[in-house]
N, C-alpha and C. Protein backbone atom coordinates (compact mmCIF):
# COMPACT_ATOMS: atom_id res chain seq x y z
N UNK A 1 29.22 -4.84 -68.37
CA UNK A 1 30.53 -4.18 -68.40
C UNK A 1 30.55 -3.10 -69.48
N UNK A 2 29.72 -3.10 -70.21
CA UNK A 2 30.05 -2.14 -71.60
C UNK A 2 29.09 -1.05 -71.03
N UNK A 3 28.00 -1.26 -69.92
CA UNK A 3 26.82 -0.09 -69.97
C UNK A 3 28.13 0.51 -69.09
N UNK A 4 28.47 -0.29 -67.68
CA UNK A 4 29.53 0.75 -66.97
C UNK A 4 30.63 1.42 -67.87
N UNK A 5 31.21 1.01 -68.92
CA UNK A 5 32.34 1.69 -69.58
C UNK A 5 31.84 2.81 -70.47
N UNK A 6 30.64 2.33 -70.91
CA UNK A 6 30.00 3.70 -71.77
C UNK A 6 30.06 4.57 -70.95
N UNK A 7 29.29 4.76 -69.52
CA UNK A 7 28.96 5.62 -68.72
C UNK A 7 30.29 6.38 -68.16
N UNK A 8 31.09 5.46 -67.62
CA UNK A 8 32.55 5.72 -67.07
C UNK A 8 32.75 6.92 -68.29
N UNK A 9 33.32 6.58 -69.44
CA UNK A 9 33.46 7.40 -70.69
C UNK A 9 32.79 8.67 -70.55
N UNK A 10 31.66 8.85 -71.18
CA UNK A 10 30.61 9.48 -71.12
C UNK A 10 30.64 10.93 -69.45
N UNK A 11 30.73 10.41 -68.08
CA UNK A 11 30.96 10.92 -67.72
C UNK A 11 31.97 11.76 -67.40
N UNK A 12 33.32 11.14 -68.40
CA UNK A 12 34.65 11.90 -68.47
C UNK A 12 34.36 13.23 -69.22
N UNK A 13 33.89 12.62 -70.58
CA UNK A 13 33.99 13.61 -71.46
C UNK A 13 32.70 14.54 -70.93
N UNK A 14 32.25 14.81 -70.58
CA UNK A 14 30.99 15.52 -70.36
C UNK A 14 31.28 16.60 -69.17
N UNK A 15 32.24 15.53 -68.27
CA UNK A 15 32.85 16.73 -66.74
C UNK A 15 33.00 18.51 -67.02
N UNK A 16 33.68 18.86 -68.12
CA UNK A 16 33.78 19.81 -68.61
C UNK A 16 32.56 20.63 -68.44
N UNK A 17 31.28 19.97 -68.71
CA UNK A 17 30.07 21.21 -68.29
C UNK A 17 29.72 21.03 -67.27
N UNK A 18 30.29 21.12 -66.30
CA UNK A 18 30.00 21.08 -64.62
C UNK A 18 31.33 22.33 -64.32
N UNK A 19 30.77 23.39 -63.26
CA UNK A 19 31.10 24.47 -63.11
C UNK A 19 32.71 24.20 -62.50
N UNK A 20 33.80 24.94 -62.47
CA UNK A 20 34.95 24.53 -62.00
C UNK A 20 35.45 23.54 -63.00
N UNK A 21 35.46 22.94 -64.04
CA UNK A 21 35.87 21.92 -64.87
C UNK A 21 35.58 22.53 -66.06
N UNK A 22 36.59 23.44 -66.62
CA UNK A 22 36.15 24.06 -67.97
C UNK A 22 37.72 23.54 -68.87
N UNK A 23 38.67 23.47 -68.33
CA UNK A 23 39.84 22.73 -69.10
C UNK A 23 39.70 21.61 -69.46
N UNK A 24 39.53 21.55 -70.60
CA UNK A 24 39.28 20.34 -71.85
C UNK A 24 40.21 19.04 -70.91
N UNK A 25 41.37 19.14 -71.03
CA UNK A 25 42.48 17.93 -70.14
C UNK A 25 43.01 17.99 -68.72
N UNK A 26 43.39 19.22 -68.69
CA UNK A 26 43.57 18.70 -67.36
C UNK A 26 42.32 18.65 -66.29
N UNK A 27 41.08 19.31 -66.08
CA UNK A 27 39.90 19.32 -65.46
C UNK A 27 39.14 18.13 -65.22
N UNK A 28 39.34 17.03 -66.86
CA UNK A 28 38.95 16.11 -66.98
C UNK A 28 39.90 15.17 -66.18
N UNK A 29 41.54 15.17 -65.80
CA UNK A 29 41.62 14.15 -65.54
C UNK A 29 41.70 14.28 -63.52
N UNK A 30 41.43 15.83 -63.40
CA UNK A 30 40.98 16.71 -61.78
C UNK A 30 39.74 15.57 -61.68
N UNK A 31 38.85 15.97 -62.57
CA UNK A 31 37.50 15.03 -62.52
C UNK A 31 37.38 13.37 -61.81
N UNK A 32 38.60 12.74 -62.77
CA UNK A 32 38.95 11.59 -62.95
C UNK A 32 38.97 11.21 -61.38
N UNK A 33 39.58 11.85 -60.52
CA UNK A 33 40.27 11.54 -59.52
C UNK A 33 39.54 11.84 -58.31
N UNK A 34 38.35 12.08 -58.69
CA UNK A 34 37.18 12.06 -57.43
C UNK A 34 36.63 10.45 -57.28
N UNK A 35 36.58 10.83 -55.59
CA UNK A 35 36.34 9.44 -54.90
C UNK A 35 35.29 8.33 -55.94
N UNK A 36 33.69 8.85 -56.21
CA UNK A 36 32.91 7.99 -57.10
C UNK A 36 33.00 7.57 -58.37
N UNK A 37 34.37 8.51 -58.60
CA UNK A 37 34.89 8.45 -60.63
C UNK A 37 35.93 7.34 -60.34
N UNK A 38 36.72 7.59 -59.62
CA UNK A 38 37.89 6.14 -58.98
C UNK A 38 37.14 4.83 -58.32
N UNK A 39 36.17 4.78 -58.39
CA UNK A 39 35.17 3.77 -57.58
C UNK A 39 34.76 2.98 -59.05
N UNK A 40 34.27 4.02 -59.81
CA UNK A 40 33.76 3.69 -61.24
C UNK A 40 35.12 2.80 -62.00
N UNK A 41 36.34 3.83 -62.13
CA UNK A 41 37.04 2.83 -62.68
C UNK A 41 37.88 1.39 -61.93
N UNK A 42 37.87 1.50 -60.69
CA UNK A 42 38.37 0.19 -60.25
C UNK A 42 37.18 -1.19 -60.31
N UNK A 43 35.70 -0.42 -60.44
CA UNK A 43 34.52 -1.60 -61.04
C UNK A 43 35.08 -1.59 -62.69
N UNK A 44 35.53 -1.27 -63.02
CA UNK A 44 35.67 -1.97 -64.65
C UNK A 44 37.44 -2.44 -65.00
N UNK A 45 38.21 -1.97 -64.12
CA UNK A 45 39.62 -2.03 -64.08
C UNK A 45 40.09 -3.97 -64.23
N UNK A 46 39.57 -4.56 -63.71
CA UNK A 46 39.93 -6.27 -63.59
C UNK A 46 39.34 -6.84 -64.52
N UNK A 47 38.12 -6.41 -65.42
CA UNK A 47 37.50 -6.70 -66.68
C UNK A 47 38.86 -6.94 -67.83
N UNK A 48 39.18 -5.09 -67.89
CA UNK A 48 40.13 -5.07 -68.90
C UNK A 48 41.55 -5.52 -68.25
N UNK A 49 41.94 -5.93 -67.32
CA UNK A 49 43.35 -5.88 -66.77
C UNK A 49 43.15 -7.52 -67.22
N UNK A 50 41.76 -8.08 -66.68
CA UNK A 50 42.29 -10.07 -67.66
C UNK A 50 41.98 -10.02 -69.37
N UNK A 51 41.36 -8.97 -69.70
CA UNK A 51 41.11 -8.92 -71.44
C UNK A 51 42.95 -9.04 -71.91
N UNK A 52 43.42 -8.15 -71.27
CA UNK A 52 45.18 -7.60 -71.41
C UNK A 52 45.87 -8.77 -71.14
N UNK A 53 45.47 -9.74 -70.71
CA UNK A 53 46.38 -10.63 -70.22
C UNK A 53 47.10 -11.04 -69.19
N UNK A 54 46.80 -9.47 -68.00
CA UNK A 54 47.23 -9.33 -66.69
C UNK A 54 46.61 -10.48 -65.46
N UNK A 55 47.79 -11.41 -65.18
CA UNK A 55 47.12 -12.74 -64.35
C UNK A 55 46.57 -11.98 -63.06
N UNK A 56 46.65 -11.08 -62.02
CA UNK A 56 46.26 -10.65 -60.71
C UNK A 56 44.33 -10.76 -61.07
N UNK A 57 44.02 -11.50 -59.70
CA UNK A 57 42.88 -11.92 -59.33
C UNK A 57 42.76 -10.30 -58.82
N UNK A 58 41.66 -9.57 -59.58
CA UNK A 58 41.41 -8.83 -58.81
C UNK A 58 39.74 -8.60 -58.95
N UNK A 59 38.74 -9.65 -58.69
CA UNK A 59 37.62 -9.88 -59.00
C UNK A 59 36.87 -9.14 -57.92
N UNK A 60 37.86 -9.19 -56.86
CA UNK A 60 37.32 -8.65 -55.21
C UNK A 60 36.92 -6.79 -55.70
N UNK A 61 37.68 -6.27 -56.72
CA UNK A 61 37.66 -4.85 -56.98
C UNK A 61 36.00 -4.92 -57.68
N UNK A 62 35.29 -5.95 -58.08
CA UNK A 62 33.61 -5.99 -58.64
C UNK A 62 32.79 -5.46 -58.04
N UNK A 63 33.38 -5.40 -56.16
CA UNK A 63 32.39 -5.75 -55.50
C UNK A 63 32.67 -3.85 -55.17
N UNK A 64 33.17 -3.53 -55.69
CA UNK A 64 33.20 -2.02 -55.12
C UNK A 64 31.98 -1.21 -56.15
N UNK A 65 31.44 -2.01 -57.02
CA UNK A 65 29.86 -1.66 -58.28
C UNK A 65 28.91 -1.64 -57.18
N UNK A 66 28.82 -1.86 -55.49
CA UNK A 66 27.68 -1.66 -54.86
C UNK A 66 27.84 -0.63 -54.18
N UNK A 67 29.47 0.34 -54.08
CA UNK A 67 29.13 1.65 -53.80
C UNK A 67 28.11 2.83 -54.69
N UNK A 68 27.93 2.26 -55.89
CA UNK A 68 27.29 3.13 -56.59
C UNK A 68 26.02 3.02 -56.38
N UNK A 69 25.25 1.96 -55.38
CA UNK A 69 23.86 2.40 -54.59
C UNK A 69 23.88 3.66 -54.06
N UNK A 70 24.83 3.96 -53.16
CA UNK A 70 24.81 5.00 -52.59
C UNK A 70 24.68 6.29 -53.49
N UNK A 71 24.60 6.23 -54.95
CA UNK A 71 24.47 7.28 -55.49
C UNK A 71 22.60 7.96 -55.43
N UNK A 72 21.97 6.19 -55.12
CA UNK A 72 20.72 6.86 -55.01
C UNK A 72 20.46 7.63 -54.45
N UNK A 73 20.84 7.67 -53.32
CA UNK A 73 20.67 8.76 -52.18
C UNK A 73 20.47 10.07 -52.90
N UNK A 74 21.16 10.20 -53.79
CA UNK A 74 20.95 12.01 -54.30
C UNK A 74 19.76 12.04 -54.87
N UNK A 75 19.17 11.39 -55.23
CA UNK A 75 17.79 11.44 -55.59
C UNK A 75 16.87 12.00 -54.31
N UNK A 76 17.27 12.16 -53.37
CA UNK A 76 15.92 13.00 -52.64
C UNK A 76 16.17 14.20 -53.04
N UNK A 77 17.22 14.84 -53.37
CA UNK A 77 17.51 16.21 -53.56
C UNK A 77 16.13 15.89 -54.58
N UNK A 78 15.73 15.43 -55.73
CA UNK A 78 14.49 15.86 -56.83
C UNK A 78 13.67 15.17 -56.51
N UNK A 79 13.30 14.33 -55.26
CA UNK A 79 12.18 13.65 -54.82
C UNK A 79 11.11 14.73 -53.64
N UNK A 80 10.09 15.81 -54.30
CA UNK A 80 9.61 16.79 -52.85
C UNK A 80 9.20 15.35 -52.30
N UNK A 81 8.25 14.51 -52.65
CA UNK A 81 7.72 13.43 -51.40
C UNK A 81 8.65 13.32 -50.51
N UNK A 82 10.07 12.38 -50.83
CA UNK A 82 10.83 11.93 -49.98
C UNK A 82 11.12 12.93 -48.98
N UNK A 83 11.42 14.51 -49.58
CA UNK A 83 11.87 15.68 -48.76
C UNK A 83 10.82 16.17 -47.31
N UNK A 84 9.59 15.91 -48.19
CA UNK A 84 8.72 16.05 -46.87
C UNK A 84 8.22 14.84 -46.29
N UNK A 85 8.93 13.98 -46.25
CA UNK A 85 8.88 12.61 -45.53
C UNK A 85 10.28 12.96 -44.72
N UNK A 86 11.15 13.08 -44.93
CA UNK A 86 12.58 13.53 -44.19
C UNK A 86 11.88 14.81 -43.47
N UNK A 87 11.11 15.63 -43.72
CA UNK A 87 11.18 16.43 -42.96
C UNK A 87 9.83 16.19 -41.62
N UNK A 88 8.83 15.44 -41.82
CA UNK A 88 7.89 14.78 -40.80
C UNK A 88 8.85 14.27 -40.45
N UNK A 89 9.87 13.30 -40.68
CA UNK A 89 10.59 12.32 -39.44
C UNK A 89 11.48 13.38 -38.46
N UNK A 90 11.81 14.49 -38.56
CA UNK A 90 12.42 16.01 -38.48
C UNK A 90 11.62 16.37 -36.81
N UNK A 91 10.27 16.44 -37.57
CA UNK A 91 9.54 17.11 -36.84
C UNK A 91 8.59 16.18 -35.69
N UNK A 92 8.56 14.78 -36.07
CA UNK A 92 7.68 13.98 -35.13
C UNK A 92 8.85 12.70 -34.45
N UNK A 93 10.11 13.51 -34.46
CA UNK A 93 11.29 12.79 -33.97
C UNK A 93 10.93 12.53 -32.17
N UNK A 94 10.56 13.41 -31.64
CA UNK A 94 10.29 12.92 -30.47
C UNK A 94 9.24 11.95 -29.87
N UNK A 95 8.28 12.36 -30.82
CA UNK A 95 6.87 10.78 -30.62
C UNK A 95 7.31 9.85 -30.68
N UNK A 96 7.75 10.23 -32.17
CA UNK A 96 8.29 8.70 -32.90
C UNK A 96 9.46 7.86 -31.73
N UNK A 97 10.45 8.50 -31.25
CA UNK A 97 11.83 7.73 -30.66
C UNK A 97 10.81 7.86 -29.65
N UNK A 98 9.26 8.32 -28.93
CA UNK A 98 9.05 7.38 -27.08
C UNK A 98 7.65 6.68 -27.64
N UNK A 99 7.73 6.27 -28.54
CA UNK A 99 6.81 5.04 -29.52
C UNK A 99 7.88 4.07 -29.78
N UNK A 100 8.94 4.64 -30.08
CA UNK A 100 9.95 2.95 -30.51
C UNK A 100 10.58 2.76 -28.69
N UNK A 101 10.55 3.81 -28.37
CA UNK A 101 11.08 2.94 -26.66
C UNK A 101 10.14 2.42 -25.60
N UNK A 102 8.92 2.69 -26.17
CA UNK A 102 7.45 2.06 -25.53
C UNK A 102 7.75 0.67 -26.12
N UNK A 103 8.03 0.60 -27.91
CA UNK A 103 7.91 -0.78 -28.28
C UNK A 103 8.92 -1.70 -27.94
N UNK A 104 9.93 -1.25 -27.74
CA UNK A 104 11.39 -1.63 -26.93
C UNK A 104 10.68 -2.24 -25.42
N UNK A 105 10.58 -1.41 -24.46
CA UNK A 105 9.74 -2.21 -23.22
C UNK A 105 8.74 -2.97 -23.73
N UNK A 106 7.56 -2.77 -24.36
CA UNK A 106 7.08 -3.82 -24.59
C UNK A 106 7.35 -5.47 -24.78
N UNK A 107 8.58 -5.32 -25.87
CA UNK A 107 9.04 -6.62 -26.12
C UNK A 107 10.25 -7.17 -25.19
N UNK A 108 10.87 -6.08 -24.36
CA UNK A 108 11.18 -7.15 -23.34
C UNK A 108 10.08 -7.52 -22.31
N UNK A 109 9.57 -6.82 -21.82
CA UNK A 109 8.32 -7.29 -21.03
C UNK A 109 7.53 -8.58 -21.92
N UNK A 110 7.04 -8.70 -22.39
CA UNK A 110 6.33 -9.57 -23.60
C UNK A 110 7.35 -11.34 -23.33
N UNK A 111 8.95 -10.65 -23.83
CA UNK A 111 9.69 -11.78 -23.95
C UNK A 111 10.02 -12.71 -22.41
N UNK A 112 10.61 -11.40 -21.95
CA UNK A 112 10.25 -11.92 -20.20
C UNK A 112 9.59 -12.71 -19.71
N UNK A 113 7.89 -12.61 -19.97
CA UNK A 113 6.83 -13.21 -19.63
C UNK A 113 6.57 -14.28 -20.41
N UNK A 114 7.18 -14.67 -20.93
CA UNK A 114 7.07 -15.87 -21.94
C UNK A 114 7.80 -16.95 -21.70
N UNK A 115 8.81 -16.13 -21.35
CA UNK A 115 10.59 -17.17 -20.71
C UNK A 115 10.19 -17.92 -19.70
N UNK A 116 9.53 -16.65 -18.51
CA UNK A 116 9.00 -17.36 -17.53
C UNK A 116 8.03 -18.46 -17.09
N UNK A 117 6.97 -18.60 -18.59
CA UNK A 117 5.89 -18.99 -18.50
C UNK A 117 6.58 -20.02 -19.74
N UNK A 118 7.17 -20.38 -20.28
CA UNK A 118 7.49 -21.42 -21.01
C UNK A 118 8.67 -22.34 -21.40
N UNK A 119 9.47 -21.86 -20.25
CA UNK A 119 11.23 -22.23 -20.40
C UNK A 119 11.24 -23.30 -19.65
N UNK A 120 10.24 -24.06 -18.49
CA UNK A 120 10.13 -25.54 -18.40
C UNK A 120 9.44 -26.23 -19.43
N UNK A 121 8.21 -25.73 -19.46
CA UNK A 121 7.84 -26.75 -21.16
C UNK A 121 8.86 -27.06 -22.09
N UNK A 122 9.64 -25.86 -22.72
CA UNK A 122 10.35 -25.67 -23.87
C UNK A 122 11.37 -25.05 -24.15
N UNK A 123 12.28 -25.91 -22.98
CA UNK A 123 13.72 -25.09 -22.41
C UNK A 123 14.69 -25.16 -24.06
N UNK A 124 14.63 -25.96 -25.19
CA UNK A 124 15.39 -25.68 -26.16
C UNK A 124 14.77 -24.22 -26.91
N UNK A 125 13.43 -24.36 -26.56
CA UNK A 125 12.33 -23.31 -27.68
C UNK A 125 12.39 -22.21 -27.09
N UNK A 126 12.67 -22.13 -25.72
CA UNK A 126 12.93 -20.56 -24.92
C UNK A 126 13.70 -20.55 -23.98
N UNK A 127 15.45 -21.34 -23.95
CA UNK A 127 16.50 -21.33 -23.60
C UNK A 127 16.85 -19.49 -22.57
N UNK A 128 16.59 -18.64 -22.93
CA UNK A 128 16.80 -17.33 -22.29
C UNK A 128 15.84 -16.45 -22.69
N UNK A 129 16.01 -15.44 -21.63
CA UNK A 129 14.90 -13.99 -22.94
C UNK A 129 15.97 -13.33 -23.62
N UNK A 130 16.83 -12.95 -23.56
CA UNK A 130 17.28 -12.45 -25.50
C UNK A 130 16.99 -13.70 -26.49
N UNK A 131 17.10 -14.68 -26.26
CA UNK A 131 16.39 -15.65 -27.37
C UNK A 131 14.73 -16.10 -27.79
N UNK A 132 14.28 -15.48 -26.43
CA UNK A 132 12.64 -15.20 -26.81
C UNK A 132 12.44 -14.19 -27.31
N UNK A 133 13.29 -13.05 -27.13
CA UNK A 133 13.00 -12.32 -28.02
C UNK A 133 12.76 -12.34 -29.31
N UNK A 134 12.98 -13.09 -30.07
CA UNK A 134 12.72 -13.58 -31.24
C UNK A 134 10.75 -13.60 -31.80
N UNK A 135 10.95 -14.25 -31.03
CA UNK A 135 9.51 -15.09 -30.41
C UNK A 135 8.78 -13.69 -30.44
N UNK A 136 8.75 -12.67 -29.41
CA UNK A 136 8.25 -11.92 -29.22
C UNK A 136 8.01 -10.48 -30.67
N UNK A 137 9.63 -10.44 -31.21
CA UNK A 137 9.46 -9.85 -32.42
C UNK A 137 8.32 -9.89 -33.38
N UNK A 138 8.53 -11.75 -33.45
CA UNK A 138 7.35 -11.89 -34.72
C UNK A 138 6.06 -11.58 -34.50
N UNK A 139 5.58 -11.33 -32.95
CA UNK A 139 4.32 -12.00 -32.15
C UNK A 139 3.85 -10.29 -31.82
N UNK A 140 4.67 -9.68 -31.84
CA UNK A 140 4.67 -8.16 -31.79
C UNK A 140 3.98 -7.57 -32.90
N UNK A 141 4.71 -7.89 -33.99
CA UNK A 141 4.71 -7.25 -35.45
C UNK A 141 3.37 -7.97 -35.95
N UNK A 142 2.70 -9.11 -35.35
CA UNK A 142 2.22 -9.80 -35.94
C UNK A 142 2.07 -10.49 -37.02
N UNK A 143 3.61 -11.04 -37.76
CA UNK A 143 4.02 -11.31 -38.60
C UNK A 143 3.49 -12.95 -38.17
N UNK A 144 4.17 -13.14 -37.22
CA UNK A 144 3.64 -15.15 -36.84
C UNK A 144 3.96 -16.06 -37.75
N UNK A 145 5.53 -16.27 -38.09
CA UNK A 145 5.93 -17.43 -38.55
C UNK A 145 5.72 -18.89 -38.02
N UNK A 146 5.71 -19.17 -36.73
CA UNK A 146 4.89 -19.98 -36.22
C UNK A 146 5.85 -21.06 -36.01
N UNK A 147 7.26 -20.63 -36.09
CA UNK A 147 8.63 -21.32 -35.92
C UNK A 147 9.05 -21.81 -34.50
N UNK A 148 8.44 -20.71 -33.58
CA UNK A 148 8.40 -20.62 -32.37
C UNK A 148 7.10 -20.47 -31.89
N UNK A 149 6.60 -21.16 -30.96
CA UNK A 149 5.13 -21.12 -30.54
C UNK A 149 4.85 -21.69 -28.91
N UNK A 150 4.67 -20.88 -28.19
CA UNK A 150 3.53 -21.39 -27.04
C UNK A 150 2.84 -22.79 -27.16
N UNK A 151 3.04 -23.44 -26.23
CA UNK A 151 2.37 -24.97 -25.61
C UNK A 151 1.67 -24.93 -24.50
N UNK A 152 1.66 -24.29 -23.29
CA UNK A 152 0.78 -24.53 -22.21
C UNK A 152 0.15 -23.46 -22.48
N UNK A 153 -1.45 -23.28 -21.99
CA UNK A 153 -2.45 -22.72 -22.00
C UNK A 153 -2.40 -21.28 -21.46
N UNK A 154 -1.32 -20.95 -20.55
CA UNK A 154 -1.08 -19.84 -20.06
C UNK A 154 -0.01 -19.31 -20.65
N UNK A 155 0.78 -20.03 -21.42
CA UNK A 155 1.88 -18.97 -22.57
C UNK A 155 1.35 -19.02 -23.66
N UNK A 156 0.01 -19.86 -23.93
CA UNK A 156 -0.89 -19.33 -25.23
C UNK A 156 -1.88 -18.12 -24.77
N UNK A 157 -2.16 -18.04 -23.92
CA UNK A 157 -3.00 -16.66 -23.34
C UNK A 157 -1.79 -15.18 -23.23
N UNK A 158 -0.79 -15.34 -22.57
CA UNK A 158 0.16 -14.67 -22.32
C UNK A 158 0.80 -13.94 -24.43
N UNK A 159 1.15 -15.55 -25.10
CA UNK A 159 0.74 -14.88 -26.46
C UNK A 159 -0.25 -14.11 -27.43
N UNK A 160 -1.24 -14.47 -27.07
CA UNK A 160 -3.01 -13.93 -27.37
C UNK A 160 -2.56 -12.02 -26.97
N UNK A 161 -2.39 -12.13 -25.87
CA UNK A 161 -2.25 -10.70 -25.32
C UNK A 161 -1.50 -10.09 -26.17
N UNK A 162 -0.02 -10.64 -25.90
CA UNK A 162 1.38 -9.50 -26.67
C UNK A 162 0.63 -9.20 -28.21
N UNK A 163 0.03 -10.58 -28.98
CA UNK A 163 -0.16 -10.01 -30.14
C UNK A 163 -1.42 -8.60 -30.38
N UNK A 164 -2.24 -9.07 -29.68
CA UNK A 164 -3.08 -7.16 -29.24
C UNK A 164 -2.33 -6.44 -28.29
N UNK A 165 -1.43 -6.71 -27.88
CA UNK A 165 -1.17 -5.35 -27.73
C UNK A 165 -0.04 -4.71 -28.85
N UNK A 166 0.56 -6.02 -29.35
CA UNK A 166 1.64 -5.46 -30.31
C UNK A 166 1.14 -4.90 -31.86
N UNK A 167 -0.41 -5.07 -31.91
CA UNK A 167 -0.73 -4.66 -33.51
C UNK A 167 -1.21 -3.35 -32.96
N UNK A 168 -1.64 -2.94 -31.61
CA UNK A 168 -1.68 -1.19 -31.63
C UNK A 168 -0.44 -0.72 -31.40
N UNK A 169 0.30 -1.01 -30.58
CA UNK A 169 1.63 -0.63 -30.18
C UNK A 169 2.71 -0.54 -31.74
N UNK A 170 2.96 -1.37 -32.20
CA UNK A 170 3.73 -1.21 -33.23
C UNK A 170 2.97 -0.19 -34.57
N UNK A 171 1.78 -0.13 -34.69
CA UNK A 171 1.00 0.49 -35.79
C UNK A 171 1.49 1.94 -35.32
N UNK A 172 2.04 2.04 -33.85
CA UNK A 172 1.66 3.50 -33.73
C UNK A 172 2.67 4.37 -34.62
N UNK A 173 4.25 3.74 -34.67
CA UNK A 173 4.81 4.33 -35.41
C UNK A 173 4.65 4.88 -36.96
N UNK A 174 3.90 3.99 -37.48
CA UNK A 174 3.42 3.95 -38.71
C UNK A 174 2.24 5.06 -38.72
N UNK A 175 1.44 5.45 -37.76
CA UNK A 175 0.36 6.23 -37.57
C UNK A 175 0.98 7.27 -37.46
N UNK A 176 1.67 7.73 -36.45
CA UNK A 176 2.41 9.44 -36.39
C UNK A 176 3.10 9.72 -37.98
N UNK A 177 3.99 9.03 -38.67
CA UNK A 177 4.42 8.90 -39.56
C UNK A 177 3.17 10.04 -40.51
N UNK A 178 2.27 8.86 -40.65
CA UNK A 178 1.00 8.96 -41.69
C UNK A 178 0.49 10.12 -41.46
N UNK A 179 0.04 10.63 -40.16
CA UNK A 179 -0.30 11.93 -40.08
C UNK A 179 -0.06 12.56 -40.55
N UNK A 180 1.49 12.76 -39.82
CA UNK A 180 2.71 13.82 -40.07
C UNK A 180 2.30 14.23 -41.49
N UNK A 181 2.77 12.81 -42.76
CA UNK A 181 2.80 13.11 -44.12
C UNK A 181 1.69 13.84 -44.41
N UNK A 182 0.36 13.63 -44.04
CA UNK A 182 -1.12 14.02 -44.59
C UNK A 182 -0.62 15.27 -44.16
N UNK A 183 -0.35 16.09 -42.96
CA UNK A 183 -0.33 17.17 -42.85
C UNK A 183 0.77 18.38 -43.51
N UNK A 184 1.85 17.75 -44.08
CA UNK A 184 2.85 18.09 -44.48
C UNK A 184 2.44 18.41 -46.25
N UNK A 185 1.95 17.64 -46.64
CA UNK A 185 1.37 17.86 -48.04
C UNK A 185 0.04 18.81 -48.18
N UNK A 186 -0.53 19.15 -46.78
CA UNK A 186 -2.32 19.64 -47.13
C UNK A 186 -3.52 19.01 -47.55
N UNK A 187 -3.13 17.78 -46.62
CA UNK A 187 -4.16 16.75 -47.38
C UNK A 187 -5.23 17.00 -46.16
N UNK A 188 -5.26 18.06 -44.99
CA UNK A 188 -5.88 18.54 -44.18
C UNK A 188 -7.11 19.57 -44.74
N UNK A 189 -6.11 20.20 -45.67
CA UNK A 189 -6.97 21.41 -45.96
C UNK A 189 -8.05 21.29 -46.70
N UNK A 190 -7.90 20.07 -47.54
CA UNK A 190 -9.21 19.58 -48.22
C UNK A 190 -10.38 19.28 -47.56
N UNK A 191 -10.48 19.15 -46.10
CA UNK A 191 -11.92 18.94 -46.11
C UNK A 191 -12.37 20.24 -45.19
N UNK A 192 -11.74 21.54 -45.47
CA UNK A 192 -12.55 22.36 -46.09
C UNK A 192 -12.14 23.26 -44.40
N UNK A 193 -11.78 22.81 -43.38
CA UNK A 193 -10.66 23.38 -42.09
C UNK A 193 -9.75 24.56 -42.55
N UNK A 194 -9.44 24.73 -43.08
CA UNK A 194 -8.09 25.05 -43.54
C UNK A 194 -8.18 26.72 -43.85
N UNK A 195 -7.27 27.69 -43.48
CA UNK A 195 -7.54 28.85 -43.87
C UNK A 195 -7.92 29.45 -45.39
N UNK A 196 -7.57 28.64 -46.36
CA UNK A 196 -8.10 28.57 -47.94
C UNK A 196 -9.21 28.67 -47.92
N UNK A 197 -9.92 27.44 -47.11
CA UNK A 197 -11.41 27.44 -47.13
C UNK A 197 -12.08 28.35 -46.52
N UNK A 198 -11.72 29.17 -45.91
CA UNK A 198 -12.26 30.28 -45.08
C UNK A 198 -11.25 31.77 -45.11
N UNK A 199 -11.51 32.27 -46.21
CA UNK A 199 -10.92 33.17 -46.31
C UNK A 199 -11.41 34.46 -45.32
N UNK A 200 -12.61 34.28 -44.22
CA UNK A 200 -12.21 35.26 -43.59
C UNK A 200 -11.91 35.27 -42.30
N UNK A 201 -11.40 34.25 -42.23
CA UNK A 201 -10.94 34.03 -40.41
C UNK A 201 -9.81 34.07 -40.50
């Protein structure tokens, strides 16, 4: 509570060197009254309102200290990585969204074939396919918690499969991604391709 009140403080008095805020009082209390400065003081407002003696429960106003995650966000403005990571997702937006709707069919197909092939064995364990889907998520990703699992020999083969096909299928997003970045930084031009390296072509 004291780092937020320093800061709260601190950013009052300081508003003044930010352009448009040159009046010592009234600018500061213009300042005051922006949405993330009123966010700031209603996270410290129920601290001092029970120090005062004021009985109102207003503990629920604490929980407004997790809008100020959202301040990270301004950090890509001084992050170039992040900027040319926002800008590959920009530019490989169309791979990328018919790679996630390839992996989308996949896992209903996947879950489908599982329902079918294991919902008499293990009608509590694969009750429907939106609930195998589950099943199929982990078995996709190849994560394999192993919470949910295949019993007959042909929904253990039928699993065997989804998981090769789901460690190329799901990698792919992660692969265009990776490119993208290598190419976005010039991590191409280093091996020697690159018009730098050949200054006369």
């Amino acid at each position: 509570m004291a780092i937020f009140s320093v800061e709260y403080a601190a950013r009052l008095w300081s508003a003044v060197e930010e352009d448009g805020y040159e009046r010592p009082v009234t600018d500061r209390l213009r300042y005051a009254l922006r949405f993330l400065i009123l966010i700031d003081l209603l996270a410290i407002l129920p601290f001092y309102l029970a120090a005062l003696g004021v009985g109102l429960d207003l503990r629920f106003l604490r929980a407004l200290r997790l809008v100020r995650l959202f301040r990270l966000i301004k950090l890509a403005r001084y992050s170039d990585a992040l900027d040319k990571f926002l800008e590959v997702l920009r530019e490989r937006k169309e791979k990328l969204a018919v790679a996630v709707a390839a992996n989308l069919m996949l896992l209903i197909v996947a879950s489908s074939a599982m329902y079918m092939v294991e919902h008499r064995a293990q009608p509590d364990v694969f009750p429907s396919i939106p609930e195998t889907m589950w099943w199929g998520v982990i078995t996709l990703t190849t994560v394999g918690y192993g919470d949910v699992v295949p019993i007959t020999p042909l929904g253990q083969l039928v699993g065997a499969m989804v998981a090769v096909l789901g460690f190329g299928m799901f990698a792919l997003p992660a692969a265009l991604i990776a490119t993208g970045f290598a190419a976005a930084t010039g991590v191409d031009d280093a091996s020697g391709d690159g018009d730098e390296a050949n200054p006369g072509s």
